[in-house]
C-alpha atoms as a PDB file:
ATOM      1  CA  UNK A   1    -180.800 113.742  60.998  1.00  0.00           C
ATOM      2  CA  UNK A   2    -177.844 114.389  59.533  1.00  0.00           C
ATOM      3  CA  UNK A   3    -176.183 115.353  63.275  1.00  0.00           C
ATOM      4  CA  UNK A   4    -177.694 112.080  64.174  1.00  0.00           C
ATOM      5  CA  UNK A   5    -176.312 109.919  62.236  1.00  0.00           C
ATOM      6  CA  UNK A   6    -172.969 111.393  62.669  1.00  0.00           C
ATOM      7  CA  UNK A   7    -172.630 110.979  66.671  1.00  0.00           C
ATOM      8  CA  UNK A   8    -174.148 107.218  66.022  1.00  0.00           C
ATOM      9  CA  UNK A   9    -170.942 106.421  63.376  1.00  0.00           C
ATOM     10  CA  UNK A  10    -168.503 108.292  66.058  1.00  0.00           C
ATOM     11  CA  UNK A  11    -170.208 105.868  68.863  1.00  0.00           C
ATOM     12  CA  UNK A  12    -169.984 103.033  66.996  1.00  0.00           C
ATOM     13  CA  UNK A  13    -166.337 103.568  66.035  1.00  0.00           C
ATOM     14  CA  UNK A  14    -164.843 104.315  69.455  1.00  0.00           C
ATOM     15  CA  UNK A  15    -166.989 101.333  70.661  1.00  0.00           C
ATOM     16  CA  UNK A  16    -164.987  99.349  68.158  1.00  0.00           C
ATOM     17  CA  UNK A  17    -162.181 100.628  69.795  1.00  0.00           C
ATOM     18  CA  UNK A  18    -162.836 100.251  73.464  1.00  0.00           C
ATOM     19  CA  UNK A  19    -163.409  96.998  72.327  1.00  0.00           C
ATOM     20  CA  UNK A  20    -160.126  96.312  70.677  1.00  0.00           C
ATOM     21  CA  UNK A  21    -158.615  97.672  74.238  1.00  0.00           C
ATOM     22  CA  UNK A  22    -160.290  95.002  76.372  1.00  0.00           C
ATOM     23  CA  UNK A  23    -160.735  92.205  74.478  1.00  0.00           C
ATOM     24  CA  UNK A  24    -160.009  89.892  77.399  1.00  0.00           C
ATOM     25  CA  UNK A  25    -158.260  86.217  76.824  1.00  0.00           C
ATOM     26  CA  UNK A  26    -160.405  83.368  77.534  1.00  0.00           C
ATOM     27  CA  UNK A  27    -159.151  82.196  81.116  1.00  0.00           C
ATOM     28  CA  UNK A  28    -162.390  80.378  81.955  1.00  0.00           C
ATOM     29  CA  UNK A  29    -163.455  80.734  84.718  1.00  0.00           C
ATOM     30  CA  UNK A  30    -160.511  80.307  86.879  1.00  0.00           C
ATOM     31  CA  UNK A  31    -156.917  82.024  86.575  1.00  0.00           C
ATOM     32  CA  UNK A  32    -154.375  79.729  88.149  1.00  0.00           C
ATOM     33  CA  UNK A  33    -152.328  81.691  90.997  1.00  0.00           C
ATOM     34  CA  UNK A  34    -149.446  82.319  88.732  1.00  0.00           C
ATOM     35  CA  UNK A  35    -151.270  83.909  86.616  1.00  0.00           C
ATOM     36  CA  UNK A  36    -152.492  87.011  88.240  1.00  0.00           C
ATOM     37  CA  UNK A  37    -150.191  89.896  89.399  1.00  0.00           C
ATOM     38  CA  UNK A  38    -148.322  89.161  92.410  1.00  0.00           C
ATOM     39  CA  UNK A  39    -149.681  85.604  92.889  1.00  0.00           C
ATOM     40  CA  UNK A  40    -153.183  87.132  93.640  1.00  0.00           C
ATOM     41  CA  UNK A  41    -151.932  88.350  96.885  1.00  0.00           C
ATOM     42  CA  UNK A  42    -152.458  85.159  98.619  1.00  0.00           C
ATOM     43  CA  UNK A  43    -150.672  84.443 101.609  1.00  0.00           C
ATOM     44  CA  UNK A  44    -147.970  81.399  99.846  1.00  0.00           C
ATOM     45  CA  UNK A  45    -147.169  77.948 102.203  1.00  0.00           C
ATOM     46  CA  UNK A  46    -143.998  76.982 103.392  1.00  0.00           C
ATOM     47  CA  UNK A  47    -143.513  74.945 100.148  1.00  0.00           C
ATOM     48  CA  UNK A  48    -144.033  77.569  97.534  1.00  0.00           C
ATOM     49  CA  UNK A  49    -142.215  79.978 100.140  1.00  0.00           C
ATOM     50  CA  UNK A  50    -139.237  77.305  99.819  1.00  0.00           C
ATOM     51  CA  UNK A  51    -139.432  77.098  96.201  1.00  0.00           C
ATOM     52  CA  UNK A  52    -139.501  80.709  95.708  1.00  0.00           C
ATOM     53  CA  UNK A  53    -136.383  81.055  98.065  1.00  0.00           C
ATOM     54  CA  UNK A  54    -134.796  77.948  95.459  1.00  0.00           C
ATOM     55  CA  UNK A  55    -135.714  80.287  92.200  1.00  0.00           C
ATOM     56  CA  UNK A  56    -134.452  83.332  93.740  1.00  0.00           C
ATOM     57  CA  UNK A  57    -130.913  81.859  94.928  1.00  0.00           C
ATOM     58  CA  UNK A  58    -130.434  80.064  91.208  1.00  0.00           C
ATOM     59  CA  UNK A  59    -132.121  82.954  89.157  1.00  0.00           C
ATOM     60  CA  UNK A  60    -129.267  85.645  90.960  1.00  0.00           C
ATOM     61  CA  UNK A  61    -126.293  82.456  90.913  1.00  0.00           C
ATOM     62  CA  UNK A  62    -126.819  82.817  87.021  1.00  0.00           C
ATOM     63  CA  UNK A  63    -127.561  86.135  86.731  1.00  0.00           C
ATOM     64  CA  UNK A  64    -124.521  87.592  88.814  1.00  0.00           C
ATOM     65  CA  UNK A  65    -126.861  89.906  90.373  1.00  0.00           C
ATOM     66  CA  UNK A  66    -130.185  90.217  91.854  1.00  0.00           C
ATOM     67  CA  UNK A  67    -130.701  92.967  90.098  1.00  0.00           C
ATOM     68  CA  UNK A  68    -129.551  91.677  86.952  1.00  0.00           C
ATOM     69  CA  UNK A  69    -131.743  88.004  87.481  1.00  0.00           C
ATOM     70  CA  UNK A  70    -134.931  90.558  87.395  1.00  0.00           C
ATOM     71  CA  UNK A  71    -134.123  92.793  84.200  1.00  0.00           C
ATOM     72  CA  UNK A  72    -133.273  89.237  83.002  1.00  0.00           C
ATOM     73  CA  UNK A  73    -136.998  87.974  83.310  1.00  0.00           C
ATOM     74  CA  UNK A  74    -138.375  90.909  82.784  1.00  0.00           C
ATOM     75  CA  UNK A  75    -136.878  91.189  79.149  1.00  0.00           C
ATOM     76  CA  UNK A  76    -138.325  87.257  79.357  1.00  0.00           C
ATOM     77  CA  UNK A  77    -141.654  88.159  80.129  1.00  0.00           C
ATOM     78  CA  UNK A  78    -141.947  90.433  77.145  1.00  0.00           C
ATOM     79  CA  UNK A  79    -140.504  88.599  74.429  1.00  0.00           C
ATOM     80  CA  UNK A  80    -143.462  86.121  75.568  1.00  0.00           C
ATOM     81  CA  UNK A  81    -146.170  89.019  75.273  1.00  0.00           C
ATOM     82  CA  UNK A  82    -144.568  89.758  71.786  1.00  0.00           C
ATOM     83  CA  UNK A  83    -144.930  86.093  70.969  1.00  0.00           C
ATOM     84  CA  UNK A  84    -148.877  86.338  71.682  1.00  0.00           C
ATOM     85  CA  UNK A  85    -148.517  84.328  75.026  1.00  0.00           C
ATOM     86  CA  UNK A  86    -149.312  86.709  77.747  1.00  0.00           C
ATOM     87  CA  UNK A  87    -150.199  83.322  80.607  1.00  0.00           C
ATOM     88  CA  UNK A  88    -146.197  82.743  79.964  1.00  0.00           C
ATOM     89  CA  UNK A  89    -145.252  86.594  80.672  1.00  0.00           C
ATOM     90  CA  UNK A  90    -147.764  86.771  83.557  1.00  0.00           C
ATOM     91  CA  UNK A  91    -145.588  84.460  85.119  1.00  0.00           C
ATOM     92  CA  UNK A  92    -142.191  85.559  83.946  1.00  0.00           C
ATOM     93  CA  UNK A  93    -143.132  88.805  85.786  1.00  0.00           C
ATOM     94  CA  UNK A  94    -144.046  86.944  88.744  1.00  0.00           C
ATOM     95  CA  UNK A  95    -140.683  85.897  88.819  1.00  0.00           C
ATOM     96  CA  UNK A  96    -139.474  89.402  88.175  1.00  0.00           C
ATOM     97  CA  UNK A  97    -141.859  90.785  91.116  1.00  0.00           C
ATOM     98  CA  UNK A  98    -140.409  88.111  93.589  1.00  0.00           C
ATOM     99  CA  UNK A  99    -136.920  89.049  92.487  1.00  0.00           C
ATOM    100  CA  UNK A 100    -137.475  92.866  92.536  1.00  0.00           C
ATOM    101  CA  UNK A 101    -141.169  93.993  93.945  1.00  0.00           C
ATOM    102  CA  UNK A 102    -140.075  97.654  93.881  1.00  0.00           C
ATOM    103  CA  UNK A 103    -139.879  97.253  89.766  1.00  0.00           C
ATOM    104  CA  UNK A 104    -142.172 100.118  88.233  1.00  0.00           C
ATOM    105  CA  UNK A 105    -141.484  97.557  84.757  1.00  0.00           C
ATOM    106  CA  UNK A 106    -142.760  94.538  86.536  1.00  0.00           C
ATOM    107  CA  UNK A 107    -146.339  96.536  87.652  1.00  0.00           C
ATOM    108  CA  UNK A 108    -146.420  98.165  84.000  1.00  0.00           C
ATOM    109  CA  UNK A 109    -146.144  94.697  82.970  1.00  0.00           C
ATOM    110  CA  UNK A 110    -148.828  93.514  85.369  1.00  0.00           C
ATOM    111  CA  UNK A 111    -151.176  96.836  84.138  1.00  0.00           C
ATOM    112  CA  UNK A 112    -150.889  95.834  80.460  1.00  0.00           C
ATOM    113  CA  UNK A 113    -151.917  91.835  80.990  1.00  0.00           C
ATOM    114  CA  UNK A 114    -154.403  92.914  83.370  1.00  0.00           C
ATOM    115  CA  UNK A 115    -155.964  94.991  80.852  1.00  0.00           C
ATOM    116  CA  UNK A 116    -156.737  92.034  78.481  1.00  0.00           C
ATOM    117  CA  UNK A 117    -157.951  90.501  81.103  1.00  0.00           C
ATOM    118  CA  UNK A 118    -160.822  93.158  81.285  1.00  0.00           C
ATOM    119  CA  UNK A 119    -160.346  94.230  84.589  1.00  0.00           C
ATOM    120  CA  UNK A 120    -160.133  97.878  83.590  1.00  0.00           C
ATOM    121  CA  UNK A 121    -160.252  98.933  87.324  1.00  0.00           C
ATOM    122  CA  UNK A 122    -157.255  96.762  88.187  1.00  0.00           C
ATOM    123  CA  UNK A 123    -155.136  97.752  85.663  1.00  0.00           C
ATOM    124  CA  UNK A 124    -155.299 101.283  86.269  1.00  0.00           C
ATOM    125  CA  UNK A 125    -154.530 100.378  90.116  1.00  0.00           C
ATOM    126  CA  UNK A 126    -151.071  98.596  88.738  1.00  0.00           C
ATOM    127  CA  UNK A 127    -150.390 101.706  86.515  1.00  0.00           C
ATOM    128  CA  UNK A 128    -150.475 104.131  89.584  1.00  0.00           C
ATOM    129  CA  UNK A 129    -148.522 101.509  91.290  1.00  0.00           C
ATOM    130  CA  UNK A 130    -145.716 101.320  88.061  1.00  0.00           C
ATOM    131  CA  UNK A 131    -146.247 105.364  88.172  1.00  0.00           C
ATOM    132  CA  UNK A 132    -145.821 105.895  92.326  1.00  0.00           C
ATOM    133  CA  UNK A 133    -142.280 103.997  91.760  1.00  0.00           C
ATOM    134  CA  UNK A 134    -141.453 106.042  88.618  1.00  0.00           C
ATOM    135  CA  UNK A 135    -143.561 108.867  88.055  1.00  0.00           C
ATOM    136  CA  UNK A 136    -141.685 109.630  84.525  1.00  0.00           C
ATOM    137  CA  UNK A 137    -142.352 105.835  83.012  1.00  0.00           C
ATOM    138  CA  UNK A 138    -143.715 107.118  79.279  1.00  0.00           C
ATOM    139  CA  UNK A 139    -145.918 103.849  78.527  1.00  0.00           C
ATOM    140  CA  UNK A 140    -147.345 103.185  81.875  1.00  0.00           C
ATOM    141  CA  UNK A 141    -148.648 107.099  81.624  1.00  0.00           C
ATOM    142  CA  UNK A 142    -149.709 106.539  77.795  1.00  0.00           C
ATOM    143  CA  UNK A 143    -151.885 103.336  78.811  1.00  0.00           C
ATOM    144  CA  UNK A 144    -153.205 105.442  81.967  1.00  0.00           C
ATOM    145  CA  UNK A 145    -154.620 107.603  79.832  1.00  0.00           C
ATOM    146  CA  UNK A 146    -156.119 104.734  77.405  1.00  0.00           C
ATOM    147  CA  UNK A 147    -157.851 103.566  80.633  1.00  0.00           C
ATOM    148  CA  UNK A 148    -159.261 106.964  81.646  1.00  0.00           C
ATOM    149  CA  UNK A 149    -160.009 107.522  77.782  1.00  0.00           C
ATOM    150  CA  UNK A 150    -161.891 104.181  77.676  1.00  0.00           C
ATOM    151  CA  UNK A 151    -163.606 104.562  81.153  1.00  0.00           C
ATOM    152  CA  UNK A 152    -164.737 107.569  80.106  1.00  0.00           C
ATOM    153  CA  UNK A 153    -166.376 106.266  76.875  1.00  0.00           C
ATOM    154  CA  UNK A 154    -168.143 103.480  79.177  1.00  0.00           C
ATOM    155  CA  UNK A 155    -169.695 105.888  81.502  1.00  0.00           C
ATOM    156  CA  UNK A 156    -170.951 108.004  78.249  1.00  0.00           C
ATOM    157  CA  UNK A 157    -171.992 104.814  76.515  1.00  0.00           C
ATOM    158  CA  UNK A 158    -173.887 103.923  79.928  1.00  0.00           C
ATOM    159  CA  UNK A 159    -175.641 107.073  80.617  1.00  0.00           C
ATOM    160  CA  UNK A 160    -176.643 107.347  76.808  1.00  0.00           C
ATOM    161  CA  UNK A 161    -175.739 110.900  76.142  1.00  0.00           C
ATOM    162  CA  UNK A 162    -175.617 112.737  72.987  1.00  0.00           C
ATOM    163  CA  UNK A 163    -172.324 114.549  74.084  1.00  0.00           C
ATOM    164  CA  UNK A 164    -170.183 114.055  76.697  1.00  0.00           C
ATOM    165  CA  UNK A 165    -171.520 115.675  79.970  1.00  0.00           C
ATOM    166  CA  UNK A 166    -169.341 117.446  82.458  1.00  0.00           C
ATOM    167  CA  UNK A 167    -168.109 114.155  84.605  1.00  0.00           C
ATOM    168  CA  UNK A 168    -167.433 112.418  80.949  1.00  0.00           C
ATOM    169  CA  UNK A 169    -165.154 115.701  80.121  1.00  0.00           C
ATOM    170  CA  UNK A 170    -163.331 115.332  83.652  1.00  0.00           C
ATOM    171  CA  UNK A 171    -162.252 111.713  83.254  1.00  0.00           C
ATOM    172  CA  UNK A 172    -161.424 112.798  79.393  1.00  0.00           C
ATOM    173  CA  UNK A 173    -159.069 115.468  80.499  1.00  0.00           C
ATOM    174  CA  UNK A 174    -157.246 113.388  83.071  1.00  0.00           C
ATOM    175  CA  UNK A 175    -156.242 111.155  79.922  1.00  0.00           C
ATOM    176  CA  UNK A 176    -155.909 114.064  77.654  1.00  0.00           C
ATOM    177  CA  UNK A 177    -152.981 114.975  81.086  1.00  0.00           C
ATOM    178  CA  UNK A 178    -151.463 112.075  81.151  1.00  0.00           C
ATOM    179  CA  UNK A 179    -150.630 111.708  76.723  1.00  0.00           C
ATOM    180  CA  UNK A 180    -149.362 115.331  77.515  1.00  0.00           C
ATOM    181  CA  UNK A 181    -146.929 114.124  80.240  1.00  0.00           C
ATOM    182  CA  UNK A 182    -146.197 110.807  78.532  1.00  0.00           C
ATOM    183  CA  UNK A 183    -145.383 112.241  75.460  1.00  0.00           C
ATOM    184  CA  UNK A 184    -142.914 114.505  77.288  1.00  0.00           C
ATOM    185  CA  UNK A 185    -141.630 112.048  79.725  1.00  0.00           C
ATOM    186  CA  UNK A 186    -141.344 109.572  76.596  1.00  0.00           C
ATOM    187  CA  UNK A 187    -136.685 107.989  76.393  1.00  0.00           C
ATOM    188  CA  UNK A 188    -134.819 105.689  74.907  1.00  0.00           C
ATOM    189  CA  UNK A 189    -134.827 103.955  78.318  1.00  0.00           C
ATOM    190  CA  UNK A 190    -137.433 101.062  77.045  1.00  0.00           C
ATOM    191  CA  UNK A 191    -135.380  98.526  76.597  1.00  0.00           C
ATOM    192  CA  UNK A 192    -136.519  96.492  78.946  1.00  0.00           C
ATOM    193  CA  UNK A 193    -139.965  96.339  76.753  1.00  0.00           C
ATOM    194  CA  UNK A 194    -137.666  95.498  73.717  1.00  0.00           C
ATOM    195  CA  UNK A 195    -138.976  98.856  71.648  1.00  0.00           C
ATOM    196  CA  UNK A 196    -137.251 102.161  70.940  1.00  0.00           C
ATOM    197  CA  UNK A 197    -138.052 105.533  71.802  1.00  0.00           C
ATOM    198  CA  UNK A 198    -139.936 105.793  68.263  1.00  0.00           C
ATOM    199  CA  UNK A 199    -142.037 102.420  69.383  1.00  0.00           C
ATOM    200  CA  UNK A 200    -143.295 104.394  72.655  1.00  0.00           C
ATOM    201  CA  UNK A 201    -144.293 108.010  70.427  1.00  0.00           C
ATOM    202  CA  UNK A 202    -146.174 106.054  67.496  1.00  0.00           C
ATOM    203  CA  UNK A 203    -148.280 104.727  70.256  1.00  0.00           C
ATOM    204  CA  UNK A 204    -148.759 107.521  72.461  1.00  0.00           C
ATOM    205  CA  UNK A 205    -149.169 110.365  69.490  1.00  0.00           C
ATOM    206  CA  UNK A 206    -151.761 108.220  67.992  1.00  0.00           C
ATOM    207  CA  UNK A 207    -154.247 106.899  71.129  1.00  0.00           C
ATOM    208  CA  UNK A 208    -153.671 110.642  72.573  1.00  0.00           C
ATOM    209  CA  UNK A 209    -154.962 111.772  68.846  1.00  0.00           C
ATOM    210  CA  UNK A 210    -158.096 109.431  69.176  1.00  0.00           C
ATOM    211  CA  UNK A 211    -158.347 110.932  72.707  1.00  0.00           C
ATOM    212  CA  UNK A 212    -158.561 114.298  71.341  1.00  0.00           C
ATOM    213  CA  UNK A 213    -161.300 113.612  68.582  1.00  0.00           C
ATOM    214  CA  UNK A 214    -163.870 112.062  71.093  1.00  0.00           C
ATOM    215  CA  UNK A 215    -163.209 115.595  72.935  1.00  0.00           C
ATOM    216  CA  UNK A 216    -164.437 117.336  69.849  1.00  0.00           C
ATOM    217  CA  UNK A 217    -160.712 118.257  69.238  1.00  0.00           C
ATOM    218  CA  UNK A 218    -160.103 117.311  65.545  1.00  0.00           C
ATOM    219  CA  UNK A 219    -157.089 119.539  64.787  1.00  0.00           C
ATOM    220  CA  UNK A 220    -155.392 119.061  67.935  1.00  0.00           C
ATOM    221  CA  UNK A 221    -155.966 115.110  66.460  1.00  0.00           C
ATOM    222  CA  UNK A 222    -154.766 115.904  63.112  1.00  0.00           C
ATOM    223  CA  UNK A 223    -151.677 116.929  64.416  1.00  0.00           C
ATOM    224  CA  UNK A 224    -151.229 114.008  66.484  1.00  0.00           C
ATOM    225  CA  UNK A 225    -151.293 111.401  63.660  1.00  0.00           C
ATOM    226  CA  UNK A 226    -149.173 113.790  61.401  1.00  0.00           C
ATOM    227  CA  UNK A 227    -146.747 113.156  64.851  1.00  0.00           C
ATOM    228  CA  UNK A 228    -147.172 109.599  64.561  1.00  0.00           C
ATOM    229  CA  UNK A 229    -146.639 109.068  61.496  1.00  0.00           C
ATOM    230  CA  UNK A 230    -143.524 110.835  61.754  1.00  0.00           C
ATOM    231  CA  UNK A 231    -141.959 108.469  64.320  1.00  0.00           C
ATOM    232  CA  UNK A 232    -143.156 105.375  62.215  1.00  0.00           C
ATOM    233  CA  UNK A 233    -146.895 104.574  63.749  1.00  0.00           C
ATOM    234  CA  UNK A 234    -148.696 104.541  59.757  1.00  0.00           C
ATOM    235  CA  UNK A 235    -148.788 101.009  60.171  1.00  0.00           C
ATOM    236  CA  UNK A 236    -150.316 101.048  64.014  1.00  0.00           C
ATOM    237  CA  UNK A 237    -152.923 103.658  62.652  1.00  0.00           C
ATOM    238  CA  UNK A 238    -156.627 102.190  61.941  1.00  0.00           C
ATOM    239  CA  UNK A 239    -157.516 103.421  58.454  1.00  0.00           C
ATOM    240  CA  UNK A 240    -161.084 103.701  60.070  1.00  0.00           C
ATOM    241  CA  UNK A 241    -159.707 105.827  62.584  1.00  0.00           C
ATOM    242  CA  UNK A 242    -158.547 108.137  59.820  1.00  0.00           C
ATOM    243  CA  UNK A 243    -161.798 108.186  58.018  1.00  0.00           C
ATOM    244  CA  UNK A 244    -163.786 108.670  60.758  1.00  0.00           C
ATOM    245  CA  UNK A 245    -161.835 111.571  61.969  1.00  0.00           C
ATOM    246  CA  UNK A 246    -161.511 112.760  58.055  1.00  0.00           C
ATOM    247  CA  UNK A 247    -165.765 112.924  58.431  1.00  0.00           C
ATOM    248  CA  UNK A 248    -165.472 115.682  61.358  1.00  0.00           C
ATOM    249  CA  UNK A 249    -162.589 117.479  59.530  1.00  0.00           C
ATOM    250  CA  UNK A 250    -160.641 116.974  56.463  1.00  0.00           C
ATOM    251  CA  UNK A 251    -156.682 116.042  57.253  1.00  0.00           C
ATOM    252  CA  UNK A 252    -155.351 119.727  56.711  1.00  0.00           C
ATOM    253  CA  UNK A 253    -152.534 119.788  53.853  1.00  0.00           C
ATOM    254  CA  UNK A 254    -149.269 120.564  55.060  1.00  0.00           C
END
C-alpha cells in the first residue's frame, strides 16, 4: 500500500508539473497571423509583401545593419516575454524572422511561445529547427529535453503504468541527452535572451534534476539541485519538488 501510495504522490507531482510547462494562454479560438511562428506559413499578398519590404528597409536604415535591425528585435521580443506579454514577442520575432530567417534565436524564441501555446509537437519541431542552425544553443537543448521529459510523462500517464515501460525510458533518455549536452554546451553568449550564463545553468541543472528523479535516479537528482543552487536557481526550485524528491531519498549532507 505503502508502494502505492508513493508512485500516486510522484504522479500527481510531475502532473503538476507538466502542467506548469503547458499551461497554454487563452487565444480563443483563433490566433491572428502575427501571432504564430513565421506568419503561420501562409503564402502573404502583395500588400503585406509591400509592407514587409517598408519594415525591413526602415528597421536596417535605423539599425545600421540588417544584421543589427534583427538582434535589435530580437532583444525586443524578449523584454516583452519578460514583461508577461508573449502576443507582443510573438510578433517582435516575426519581425526578427523576416529580417533574419536563418536566426537559431528567433526559432528558440518561436519554440518557447509555442510551448505555452500547448502545441508540444510544434515546439519541439522549432527547437530542432533553432538546434539544425546552431547545434550548441544551451536553452533551446535544455527546453528539448523538457519536451521529451514531458512527452514522456504523457505517454506514461496515458498508458497508465505503474513504472515507466521501455518506450517511456527511450523518450526519457533522449531528454536525460540533451540536459547532458546543454549543460555542457551552456556560455555567456545569451545575451540576446537578456540572462547570464548562471540564468541558463539554474534552469537546466534543476529541470535535468527533475528529469532524473522520474527515471528513478534520485542521487544523480540530488546533485543536480546542489548544482543549481550553486549558480543561483534556490529561488526557481519548487519546494514541492524538493520534498517530493526528499520522500524517495533524503538530500545527502555534504
Amino acid at each position: 500500500m505503502d508502494n502505492v501510495q508513493d508512485i500516486m504522490r510522484k504522479s500527481l507531482f510531475i502532473l503538476f508539473l507538466v502542467y506548469c510547462t503547458f499551461c497554454a494562454i487563452s487565444y480563443g479560438e483563433e490566433i491572428p497571423t502575427n501571432e504564430r511562428p513565421m506568419y503561420g506559413n501562409i503564402p502573404m499578398t502583395d500588400e503585406e509583401k509591400k509592407c514587409n519590404e517598408n519594415f525591413i528597409n526602415e528597421a536596417i536604415q535605423k539599425a545600421g545593419s540588417r544584421e543589427a535591425a534583427a538582434q535589435s528585435a530580437i532583444k525586443l521580443a524578449w523584454q516583452y516575454f519578460y514583461n508577461n506579454d508573449p502576443r507582443t514577442a510573438m510578433k517582435r520575432f516575426n519581425q526578427a524572422w523576416l529580417l533574419d530567417p536563418n536566426n537559431a534565436e528567433v526559432f528558440y524564441g518561436f519554440g518557447i511561445l509555442t510551448s505555452l501555446q500547448g502545441k508540444a509537437d510544434e515546439a519541439i519541431s522549432l527547437y530542432k529547427k533553432a538546434l539544425e542552425l546552431n547545434p550548441n544553443h544551451p536553452m533551446a537543448l535544455a527546453n528539448l529535453a523538457r519536451s521529451y521529459r514531458d512527452k514522456a510523462y504523457a505517454l506514461y500517464c496515458k498508458k497508465e503504468l505503474e513504472y515507466p515501460d521501455d518506450e517511456v525510458k527511450r523518450i526519457l533518455g533522449e531528454a536525460l541527452a540533451l540536459y547532458e549536452k546543454a549543460s555542457q554546451a551552456a556560455t555567456t553568449g545569451s545575451d540576446l535572451r537578456l540572462t547570464d550564463l548562471d540564468s541558463d545553468l539554474r534552469y537546466i541543472y534543476y529541470q535535468w534534476a527533475v528529469a532524473l528523479e522520474f527515471n528513478g535516479e534520485y542521487a544523480k537528482a540530488w546533485e543536480k539541485i546542489k548544482l543549481s543552487r550553486k549558480h543561483g536557481g534556490e529561488k526557481l526550485i519548487e519546494p514541492g519538488f524538493i520534498e517530493e524528491l526528499s520522500h524517495f531519498m533524503p538530500e545527502p549532507k555534504d
